[in-house]
N, C-alpha and C. Protein backbone atom coordinates (compact mmCIF):
# COMPACT_ATOMS: atom_id res chain seq x y z
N UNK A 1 112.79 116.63 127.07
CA UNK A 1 113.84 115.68 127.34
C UNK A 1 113.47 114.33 126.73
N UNK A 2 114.53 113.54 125.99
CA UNK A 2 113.90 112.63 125.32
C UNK A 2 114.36 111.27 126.64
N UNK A 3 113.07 110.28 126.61
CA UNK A 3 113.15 109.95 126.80
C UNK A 3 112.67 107.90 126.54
N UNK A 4 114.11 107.46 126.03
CA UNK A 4 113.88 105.88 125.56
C UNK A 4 112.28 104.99 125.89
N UNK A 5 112.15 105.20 127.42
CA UNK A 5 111.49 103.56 127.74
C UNK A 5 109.96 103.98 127.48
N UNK A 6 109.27 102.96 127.38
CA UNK A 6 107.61 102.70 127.40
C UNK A 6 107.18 101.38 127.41
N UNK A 7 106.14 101.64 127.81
CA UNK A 7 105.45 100.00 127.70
C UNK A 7 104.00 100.51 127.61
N UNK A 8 103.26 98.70 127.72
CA UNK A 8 101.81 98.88 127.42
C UNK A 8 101.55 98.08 128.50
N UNK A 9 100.68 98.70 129.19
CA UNK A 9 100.04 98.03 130.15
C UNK A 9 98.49 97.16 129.88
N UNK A 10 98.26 96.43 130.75
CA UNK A 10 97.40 95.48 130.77
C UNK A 10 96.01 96.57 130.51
N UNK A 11 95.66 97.23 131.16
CA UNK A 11 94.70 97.69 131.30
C UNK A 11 94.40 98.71 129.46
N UNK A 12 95.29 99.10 128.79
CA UNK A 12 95.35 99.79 127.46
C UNK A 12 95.29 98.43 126.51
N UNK A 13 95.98 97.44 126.72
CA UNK A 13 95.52 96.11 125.91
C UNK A 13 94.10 95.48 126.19
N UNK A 14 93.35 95.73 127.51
CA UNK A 14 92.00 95.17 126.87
C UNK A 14 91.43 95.38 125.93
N UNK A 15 91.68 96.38 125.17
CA UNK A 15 91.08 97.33 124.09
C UNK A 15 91.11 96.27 122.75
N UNK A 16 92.11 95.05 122.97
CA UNK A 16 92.27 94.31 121.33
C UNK A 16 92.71 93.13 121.89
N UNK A 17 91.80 92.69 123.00
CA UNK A 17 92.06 91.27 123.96
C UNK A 17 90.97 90.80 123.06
N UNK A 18 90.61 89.28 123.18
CA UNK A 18 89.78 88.14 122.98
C UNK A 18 89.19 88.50 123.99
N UNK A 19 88.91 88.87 124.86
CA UNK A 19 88.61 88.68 126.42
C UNK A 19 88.70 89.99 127.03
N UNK A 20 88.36 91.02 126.73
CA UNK A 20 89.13 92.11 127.57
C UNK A 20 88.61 91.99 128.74
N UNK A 21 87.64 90.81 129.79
CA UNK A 21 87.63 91.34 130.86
C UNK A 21 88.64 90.29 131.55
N UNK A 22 89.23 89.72 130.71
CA UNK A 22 90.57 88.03 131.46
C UNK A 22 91.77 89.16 132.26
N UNK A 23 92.03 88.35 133.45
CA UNK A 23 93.36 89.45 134.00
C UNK A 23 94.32 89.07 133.00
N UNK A 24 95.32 89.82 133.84
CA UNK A 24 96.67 89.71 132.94
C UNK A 24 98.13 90.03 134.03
N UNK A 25 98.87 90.21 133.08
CA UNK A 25 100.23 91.14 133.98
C UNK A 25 99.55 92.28 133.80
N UNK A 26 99.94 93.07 134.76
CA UNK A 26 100.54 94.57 135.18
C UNK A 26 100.84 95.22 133.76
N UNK A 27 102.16 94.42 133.05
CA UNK A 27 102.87 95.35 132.01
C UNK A 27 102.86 93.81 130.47
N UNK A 28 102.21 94.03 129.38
CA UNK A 28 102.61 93.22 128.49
C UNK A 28 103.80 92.97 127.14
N UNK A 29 104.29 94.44 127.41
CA UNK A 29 105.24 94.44 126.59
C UNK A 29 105.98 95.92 127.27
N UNK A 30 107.54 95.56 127.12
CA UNK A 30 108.35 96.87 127.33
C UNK A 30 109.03 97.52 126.00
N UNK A 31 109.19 98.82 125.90
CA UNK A 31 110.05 99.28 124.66
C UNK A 31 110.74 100.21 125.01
N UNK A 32 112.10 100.38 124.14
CA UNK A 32 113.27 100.93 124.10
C UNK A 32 113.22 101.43 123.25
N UNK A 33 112.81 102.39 122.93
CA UNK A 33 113.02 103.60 121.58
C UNK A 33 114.45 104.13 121.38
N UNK A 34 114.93 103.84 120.36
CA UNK A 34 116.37 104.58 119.77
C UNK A 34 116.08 105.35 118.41
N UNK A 35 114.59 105.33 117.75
CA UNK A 35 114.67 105.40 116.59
C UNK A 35 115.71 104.78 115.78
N UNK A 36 115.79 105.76 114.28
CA UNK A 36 116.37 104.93 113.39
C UNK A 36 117.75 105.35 113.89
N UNK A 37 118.53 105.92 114.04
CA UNK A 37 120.18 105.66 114.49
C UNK A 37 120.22 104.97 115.50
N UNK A 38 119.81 104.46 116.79
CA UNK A 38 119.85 103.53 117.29
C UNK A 38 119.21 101.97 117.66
N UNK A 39 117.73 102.16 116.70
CA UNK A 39 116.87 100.90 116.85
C UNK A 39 115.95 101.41 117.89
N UNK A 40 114.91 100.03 118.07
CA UNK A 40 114.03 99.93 118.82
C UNK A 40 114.16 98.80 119.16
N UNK A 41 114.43 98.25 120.32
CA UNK A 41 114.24 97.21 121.25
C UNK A 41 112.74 96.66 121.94
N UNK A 42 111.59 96.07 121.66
CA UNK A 42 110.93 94.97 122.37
C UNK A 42 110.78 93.75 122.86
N UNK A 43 109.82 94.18 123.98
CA UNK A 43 110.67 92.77 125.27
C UNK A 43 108.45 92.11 125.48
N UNK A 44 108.28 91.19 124.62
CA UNK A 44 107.22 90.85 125.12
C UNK A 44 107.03 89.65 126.47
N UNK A 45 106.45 90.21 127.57
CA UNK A 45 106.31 88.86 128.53
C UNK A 45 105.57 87.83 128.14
N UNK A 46 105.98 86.82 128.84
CA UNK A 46 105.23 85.16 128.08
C UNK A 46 103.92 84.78 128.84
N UNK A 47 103.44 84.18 128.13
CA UNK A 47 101.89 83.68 128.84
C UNK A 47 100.82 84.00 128.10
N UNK A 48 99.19 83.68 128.72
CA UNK A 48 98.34 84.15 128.02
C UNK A 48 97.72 85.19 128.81
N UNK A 49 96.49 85.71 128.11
CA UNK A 49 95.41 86.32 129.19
C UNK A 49 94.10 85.77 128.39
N UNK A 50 93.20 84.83 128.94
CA UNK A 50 92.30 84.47 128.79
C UNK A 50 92.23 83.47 127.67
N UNK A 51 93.71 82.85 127.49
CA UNK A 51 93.69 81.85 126.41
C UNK A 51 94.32 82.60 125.51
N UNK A 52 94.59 83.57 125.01
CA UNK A 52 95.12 84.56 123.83
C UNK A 52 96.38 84.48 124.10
N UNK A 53 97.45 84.19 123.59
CA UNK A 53 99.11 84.30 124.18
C UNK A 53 99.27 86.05 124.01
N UNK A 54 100.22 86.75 124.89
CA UNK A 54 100.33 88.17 124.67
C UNK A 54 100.89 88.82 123.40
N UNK A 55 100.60 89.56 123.63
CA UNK A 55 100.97 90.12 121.80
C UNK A 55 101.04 91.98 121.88
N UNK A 56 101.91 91.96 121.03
CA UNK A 56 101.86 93.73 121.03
C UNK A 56 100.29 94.20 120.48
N UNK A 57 100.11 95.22 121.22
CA UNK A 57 99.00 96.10 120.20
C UNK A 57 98.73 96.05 119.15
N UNK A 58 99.37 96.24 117.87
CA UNK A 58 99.15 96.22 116.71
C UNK A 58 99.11 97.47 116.01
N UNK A 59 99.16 98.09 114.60
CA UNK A 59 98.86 99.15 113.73
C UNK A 59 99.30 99.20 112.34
N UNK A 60 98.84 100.13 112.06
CA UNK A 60 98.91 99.94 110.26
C UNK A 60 99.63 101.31 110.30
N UNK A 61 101.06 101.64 109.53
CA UNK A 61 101.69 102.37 109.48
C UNK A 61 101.11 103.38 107.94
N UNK A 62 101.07 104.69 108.29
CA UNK A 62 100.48 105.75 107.80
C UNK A 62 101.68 105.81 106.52
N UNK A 63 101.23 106.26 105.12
CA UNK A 63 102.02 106.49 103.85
C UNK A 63 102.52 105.04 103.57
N UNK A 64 104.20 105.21 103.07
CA UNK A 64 104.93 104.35 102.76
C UNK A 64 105.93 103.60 103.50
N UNK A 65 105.54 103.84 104.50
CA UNK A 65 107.19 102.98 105.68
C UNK A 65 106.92 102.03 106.04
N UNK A 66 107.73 100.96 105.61
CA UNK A 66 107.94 100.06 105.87
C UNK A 66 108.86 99.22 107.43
N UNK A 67 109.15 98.32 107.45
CA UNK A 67 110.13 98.32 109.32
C UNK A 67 110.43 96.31 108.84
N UNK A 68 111.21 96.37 109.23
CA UNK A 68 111.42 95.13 109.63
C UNK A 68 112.44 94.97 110.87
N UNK A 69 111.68 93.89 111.20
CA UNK A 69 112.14 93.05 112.63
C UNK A 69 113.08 92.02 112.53
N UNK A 70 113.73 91.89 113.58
CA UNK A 70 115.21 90.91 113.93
C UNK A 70 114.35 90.38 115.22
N UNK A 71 114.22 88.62 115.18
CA UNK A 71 113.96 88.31 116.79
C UNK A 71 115.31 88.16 117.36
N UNK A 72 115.67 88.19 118.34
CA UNK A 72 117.06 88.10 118.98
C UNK A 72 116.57 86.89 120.62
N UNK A 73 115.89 86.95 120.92
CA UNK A 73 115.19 85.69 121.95
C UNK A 73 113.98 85.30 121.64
N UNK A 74 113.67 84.33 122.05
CA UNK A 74 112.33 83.67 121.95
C UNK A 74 111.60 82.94 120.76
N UNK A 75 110.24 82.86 121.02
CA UNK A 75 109.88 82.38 119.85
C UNK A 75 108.42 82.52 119.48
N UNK A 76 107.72 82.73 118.40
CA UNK A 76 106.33 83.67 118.31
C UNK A 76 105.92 83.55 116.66
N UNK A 77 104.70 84.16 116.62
CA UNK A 77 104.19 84.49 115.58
C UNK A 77 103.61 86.34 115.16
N UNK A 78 104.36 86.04 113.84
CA UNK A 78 104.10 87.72 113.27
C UNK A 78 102.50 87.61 112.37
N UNK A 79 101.69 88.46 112.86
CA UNK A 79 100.76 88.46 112.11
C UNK A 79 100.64 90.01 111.46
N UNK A 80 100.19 89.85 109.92
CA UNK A 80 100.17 90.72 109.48
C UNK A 80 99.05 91.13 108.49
N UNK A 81 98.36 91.95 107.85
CA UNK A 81 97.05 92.41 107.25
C UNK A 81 96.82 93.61 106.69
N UNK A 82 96.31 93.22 105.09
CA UNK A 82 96.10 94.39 104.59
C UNK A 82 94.50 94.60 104.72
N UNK A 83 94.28 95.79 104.58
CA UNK A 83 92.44 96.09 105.12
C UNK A 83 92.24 96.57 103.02
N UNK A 84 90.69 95.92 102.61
CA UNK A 84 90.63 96.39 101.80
C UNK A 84 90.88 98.23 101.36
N UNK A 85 90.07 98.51 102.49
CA UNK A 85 90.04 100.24 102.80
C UNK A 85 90.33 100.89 103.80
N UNK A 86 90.46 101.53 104.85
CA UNK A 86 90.97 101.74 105.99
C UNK A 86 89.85 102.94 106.00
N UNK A 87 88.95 102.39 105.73
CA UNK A 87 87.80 103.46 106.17
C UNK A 87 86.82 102.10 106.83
N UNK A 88 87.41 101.14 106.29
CA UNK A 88 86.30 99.90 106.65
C UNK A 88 87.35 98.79 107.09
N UNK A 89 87.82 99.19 108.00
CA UNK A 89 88.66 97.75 108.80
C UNK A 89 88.11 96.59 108.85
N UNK A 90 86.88 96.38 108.69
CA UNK A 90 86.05 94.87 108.96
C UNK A 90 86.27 93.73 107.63
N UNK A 91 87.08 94.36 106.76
CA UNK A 91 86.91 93.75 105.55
C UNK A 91 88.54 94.19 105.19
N UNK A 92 89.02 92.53 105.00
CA UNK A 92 90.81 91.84 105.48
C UNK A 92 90.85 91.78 103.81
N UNK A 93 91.92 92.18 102.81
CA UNK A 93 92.18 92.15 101.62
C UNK A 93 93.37 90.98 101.68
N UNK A 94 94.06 90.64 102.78
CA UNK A 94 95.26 89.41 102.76
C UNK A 94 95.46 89.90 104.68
N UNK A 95 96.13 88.02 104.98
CA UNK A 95 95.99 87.85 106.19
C UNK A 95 97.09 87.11 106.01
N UNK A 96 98.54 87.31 106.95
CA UNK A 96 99.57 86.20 106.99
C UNK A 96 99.95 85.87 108.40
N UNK A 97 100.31 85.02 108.81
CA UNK A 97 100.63 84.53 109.97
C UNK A 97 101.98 83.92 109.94
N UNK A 98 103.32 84.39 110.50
CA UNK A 98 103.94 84.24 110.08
C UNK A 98 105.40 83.55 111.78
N UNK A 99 105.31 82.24 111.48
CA UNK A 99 105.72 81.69 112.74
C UNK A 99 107.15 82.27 113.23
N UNK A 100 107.91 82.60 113.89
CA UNK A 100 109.65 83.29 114.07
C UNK A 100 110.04 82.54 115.42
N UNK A 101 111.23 82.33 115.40
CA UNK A 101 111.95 82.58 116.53
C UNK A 101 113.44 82.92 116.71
N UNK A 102 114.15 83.04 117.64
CA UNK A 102 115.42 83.74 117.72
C UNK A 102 116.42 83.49 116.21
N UNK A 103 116.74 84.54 115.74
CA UNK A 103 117.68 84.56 114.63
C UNK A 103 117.00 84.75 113.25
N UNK A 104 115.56 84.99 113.38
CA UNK A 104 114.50 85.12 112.12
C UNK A 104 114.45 86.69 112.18
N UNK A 105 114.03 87.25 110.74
CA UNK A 105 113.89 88.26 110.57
C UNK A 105 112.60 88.55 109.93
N UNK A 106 111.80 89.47 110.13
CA UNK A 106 110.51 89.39 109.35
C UNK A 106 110.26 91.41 108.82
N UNK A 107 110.03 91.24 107.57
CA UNK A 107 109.76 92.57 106.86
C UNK A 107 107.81 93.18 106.88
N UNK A 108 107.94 93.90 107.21
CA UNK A 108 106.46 94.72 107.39
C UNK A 108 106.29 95.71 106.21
N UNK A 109 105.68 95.32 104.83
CA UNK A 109 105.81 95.98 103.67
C UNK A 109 104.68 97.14 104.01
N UNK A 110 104.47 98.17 103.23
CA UNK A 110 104.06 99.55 103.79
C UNK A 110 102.36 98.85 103.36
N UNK A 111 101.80 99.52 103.97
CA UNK A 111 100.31 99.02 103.72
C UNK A 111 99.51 98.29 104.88
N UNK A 112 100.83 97.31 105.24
CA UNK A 112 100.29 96.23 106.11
C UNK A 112 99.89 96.40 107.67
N UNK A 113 98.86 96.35 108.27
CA UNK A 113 99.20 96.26 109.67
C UNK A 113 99.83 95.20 110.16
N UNK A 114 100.46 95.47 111.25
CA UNK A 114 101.57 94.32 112.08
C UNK A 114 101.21 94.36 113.48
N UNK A 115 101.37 92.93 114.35
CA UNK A 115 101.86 93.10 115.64
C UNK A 115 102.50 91.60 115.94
N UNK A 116 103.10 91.73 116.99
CA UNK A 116 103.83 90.64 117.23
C UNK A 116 103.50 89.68 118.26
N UNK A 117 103.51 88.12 118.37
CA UNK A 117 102.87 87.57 119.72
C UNK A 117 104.05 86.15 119.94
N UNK A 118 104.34 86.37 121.45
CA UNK A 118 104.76 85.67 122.00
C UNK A 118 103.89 84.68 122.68
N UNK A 119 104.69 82.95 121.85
CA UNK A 119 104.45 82.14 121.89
C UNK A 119 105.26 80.94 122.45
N UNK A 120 106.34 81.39 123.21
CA UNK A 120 107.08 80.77 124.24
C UNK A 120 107.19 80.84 125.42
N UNK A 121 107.89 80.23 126.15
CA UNK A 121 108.04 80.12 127.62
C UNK A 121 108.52 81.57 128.09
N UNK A 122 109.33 82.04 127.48
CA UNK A 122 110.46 83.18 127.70
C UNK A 122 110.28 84.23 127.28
N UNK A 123 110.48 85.06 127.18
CA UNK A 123 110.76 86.43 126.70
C UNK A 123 110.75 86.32 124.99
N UNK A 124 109.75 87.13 124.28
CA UNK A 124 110.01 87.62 123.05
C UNK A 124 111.09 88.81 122.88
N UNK A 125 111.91 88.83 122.08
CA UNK A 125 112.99 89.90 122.05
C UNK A 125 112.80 90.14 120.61
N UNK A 126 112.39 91.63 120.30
CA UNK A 126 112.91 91.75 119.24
C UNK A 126 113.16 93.82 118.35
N UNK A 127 114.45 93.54 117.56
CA UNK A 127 114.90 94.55 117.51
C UNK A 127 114.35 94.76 116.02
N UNK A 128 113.91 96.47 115.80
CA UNK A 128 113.09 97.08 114.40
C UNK A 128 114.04 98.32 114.17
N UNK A 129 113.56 98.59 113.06
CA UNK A 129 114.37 100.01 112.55
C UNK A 129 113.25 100.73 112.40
N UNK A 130 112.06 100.83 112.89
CA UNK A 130 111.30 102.20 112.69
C UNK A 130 111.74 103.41 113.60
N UNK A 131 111.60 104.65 112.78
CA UNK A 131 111.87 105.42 113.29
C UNK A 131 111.26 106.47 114.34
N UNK A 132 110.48 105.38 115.61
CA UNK A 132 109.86 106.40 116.33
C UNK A 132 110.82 106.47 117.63
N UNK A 133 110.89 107.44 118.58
CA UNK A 133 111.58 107.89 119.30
C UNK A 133 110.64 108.50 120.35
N UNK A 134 111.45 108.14 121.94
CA UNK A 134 110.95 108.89 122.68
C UNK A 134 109.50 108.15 123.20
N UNK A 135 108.81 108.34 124.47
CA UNK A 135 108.09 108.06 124.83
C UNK A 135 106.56 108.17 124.62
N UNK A 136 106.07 109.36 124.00
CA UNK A 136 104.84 109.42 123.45
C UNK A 136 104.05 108.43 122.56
N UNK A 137 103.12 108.32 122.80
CA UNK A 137 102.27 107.31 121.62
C UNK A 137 102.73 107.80 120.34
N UNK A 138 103.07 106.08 119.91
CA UNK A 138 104.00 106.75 118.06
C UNK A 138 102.43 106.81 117.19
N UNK A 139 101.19 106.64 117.73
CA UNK A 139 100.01 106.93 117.16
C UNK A 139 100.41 108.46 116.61
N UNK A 140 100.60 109.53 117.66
CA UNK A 140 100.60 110.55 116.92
C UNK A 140 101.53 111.16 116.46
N UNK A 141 102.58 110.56 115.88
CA UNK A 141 103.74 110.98 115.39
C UNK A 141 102.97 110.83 113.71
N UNK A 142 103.12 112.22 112.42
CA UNK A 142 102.37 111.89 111.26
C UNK A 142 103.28 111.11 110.55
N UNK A 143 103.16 110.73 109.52
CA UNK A 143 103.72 109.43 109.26
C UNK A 143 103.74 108.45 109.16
N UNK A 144 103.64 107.95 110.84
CA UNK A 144 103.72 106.75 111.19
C UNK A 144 102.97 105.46 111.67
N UNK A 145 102.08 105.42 112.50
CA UNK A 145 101.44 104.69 112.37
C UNK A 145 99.57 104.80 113.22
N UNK A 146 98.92 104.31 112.56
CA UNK A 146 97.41 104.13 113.28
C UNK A 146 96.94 103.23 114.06
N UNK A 147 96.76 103.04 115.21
CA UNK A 147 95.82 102.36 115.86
C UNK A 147 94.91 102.20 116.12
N UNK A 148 93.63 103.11 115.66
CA UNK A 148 92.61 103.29 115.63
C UNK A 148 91.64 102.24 114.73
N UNK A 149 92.54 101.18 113.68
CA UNK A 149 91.13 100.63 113.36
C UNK A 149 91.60 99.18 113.92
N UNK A 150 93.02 98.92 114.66
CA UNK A 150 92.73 97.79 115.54
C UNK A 150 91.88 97.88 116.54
N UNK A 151 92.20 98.74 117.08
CA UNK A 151 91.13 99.28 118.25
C UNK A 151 89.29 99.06 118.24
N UNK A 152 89.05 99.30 116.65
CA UNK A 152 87.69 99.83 116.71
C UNK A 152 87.92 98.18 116.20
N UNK A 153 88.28 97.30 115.79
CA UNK A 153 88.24 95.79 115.52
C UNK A 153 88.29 94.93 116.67
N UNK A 154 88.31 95.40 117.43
CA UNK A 154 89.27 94.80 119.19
C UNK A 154 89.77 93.18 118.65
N UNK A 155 91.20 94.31 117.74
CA UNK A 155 92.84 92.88 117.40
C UNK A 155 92.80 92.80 116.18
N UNK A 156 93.17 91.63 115.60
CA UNK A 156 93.37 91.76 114.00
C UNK A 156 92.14 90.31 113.71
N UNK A 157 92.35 90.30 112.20
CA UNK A 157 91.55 89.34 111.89
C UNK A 157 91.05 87.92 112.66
N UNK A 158 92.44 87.27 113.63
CA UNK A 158 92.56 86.29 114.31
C UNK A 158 93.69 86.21 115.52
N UNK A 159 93.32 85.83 115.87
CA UNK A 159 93.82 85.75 117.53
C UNK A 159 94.76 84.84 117.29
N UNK A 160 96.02 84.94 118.24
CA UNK A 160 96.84 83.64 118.27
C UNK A 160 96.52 83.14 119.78
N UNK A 161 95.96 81.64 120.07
CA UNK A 161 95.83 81.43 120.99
C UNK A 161 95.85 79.54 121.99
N UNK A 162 96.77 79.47 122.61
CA UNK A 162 97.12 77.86 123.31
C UNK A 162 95.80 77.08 123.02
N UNK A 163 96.43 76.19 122.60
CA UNK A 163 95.37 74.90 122.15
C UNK A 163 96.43 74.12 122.67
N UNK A 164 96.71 73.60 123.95
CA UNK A 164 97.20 72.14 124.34
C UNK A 164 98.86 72.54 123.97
N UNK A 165 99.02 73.62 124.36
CA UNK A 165 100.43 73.67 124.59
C UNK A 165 101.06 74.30 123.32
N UNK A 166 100.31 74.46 122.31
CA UNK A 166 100.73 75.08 120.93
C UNK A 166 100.22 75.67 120.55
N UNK A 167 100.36 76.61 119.61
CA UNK A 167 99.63 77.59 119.21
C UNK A 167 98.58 77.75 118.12
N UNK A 168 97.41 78.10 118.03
CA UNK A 168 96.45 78.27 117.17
C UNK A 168 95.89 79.93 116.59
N UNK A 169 95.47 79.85 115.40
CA UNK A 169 94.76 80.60 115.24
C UNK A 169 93.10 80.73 115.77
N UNK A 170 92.39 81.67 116.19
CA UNK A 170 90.71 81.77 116.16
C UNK A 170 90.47 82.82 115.45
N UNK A 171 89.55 83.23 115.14
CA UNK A 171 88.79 84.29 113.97
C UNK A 171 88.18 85.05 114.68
N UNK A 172 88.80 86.53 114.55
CA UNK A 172 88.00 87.40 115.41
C UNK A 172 86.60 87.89 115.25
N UNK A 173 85.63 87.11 115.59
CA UNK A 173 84.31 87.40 114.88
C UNK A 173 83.55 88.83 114.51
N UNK A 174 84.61 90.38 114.73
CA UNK A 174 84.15 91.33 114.30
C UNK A 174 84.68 91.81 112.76
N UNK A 175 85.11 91.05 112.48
CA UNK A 175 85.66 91.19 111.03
C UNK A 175 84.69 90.13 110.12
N UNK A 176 84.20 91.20 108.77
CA UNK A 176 83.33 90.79 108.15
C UNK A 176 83.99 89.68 107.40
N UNK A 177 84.90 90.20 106.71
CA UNK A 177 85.23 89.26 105.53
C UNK A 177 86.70 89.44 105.24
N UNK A 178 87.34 88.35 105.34
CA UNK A 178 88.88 88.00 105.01
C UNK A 178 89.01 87.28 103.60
N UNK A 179 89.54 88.41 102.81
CA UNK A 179 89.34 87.83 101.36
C UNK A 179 90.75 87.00 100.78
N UNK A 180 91.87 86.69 101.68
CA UNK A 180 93.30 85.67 101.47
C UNK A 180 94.10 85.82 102.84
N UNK A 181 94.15 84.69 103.19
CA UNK A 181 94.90 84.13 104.06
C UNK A 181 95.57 82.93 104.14
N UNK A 182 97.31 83.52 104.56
CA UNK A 182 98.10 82.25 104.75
C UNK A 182 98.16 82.16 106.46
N UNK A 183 97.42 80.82 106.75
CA UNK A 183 97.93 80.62 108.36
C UNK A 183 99.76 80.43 108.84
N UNK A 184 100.28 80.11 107.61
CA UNK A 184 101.88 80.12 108.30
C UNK A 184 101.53 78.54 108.79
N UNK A 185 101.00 77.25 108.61
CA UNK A 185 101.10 76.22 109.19
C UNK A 185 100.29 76.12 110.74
N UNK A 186 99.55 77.13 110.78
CA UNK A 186 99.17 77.29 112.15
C UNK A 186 97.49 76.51 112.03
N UNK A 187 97.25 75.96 112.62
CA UNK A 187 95.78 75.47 112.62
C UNK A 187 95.14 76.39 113.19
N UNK A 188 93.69 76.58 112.49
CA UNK A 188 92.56 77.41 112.30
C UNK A 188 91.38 76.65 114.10
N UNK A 189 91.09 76.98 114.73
CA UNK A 189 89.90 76.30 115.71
C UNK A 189 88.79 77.33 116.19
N UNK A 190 87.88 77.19 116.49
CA UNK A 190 86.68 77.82 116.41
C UNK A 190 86.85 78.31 118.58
């Protein structure tokens, strides 16, 4: 029976926290699977956990598929990353940071890993055309996408995280070497 809803809970996101031992919510993001004839709907909750603002999981989509996103509420930053090799996640070939809010659209070219972080008061909203469906981890759908070397990175190259009410980048110190990065206007802090 197919079924639309999922989310990620707090306790499956320590895995690519700054902090995985900082509490959190209960639930950090909800999803609405329609696949591609109906979309995919995400609802990220606002706040931080341990200074990190919340953010989806993250992954690097398997072959050639690409996805792009529509925000429809809120307001956030898309971060995105190519790995030189994906046998060696520790070593970033391009790093973008890419600021959005309601009525922005942002494209995820095939190669790249993506995740999304809410950086407002409110609700991140935002609608994709990938085509996963149904409630199972879209990890193991073939195709589509990997989580396994955010995971073994715990997050992507840099964290988005409140510095005085706005948002910053930090450098996730398990990543060897980031060989191009655009912060998107975002300041860099240690």
């Amino acid at each position: 029976m197919f079924v639309p809803y999922a989310s990620r809970a707090h306790e499956k996101m320590q895995e690519v926290l700054m902090d995985p031992s900082a509490s959190g919510p209960e639930v950090h993001y909800y999803m609405i699977r329609g696949g591609s004839a109906k979309r995919n709907v995400t609802i990220l909750e606002a706040g931080t956990v341990g200074g990190e603002y919340i953010k989806t999981y993250g992954h690097y989509h398997i072959g050639n598929l690409d996805e792009t996103y529509t925000f429809v509420h809120g307001e956030g930053v898309v971060l995105q990353q190519k790995l030189v090799d994906m046998g060696n996640p520790g070593v970033v070939e391009e790093f973008k940071a890419i600021v959005v809010k309601a009525g922005d659209s942002s494209y995820m070219p095939p190669g790249f890993g993506h995740l999304m972080v809410n950086t407002g008061s409110t609700w991140l909203v935002m609608v994709d055309d990938s085509p996963v469906e149904g409630t199972q981890d879209s990890a193991s759908m073939p195709g589509h996408a990997d989580y396994e070397p955010v995971k073994k990175m715990q997050g992507f190259a840099y964290y988005v995280v409140d510095r005085g009410g706005k948002p910053a980048l930090m450098k996730n110190t398990h990543y060897a070497e980031i060989q191009k990065s655009d912060f998107g206007g975002l300041p860099v802090v240690d």
